[in-house]
Protein backbone atom coordinates (compact mmCIF):
# COMPACT_ATOMS: atom_id res chain seq x y z
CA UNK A 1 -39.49 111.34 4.79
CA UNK A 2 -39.46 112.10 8.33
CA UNK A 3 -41.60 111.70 11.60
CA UNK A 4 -43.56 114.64 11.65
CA UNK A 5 -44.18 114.08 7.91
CA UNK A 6 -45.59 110.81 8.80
CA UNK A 7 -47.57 112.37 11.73
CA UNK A 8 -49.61 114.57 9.91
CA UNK A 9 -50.84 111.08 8.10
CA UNK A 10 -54.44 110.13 9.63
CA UNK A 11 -53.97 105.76 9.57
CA UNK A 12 -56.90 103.70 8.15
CA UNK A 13 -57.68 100.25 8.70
CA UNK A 14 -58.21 98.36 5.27
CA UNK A 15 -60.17 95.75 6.57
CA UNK A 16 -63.35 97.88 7.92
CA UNK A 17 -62.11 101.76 6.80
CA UNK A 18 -62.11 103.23 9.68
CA UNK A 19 -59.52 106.04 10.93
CA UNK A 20 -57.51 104.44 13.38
CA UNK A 21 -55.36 107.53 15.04
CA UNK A 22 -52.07 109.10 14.73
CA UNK A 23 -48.67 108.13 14.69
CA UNK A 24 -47.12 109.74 18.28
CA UNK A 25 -43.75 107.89 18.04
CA UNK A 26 -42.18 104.60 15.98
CA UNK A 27 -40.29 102.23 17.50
CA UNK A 28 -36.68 101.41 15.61
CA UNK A 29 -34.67 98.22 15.51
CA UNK A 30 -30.97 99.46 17.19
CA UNK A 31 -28.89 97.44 15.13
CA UNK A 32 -30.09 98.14 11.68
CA UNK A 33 -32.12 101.36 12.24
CA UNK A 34 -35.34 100.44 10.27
CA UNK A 35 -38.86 100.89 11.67
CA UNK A 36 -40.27 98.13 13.34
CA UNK A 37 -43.43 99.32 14.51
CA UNK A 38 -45.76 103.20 14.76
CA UNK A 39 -46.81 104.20 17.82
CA UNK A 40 -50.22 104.78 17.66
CA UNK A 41 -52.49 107.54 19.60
CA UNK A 42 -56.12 106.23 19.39
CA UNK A 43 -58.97 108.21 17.47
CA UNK A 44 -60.96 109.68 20.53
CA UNK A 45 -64.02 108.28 18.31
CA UNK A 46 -63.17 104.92 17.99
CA UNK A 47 -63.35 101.60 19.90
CA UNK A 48 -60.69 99.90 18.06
CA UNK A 49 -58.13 99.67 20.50
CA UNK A 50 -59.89 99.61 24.14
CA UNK A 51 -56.42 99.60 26.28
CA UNK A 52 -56.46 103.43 27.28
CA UNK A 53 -53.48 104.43 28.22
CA UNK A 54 -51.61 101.62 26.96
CA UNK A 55 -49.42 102.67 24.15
CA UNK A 56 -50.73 100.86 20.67
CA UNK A 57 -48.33 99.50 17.88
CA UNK A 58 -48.87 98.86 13.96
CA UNK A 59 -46.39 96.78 12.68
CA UNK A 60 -44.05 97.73 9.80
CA UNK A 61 -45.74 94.08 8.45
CA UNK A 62 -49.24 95.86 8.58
CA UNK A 63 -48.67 98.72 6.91
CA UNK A 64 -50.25 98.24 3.03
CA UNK A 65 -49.58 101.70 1.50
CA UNK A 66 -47.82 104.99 2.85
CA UNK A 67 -49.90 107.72 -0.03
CA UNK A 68 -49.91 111.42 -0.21
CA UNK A 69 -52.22 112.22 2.60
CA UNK A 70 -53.19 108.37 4.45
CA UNK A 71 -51.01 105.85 5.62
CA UNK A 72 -53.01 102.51 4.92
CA UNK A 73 -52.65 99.50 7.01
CA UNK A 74 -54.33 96.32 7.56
CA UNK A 75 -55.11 95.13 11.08
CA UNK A 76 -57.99 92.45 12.03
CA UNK A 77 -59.74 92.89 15.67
């Protein structure tokens, strides 16, 4: 899979369903090369994250399911 397959992926919380944003970049662990965390752009429409311009990460560890068209993950306020 690659990065701009996972960008087309909209990101919804499990814990209240709501569409989170868009993966704009990941951040990668040098020495091994896995993913460590997405680099989220908030959904204009939600309050979730209230930093603005502040770039937002999901954890690899809060990621529940990567499907077809939605990239599930599970992230308490």
């Amino acid at each position: 899979m690659r990065l701009s397959d996972l960008q087309n992926k909209d990101i919804v919380n499990i814990v209240d369903g709501k569409n989170i944003g868009n993966i704009i970049d990941v951040k990668i662990e040098e020495t091994t090369g896995s993913i460590v965390a997405f680099i989220i752009e908030p959904n204009k429409n939600s309050f979730f994250f209230r930093n603005k311009g502040v770039d937002t990460e999901i954890t690899w560890q809060s990621i529940a399911k990567i499907g077809e068209d939605v990239i599930l993950v599970k992230v308490t306020m």
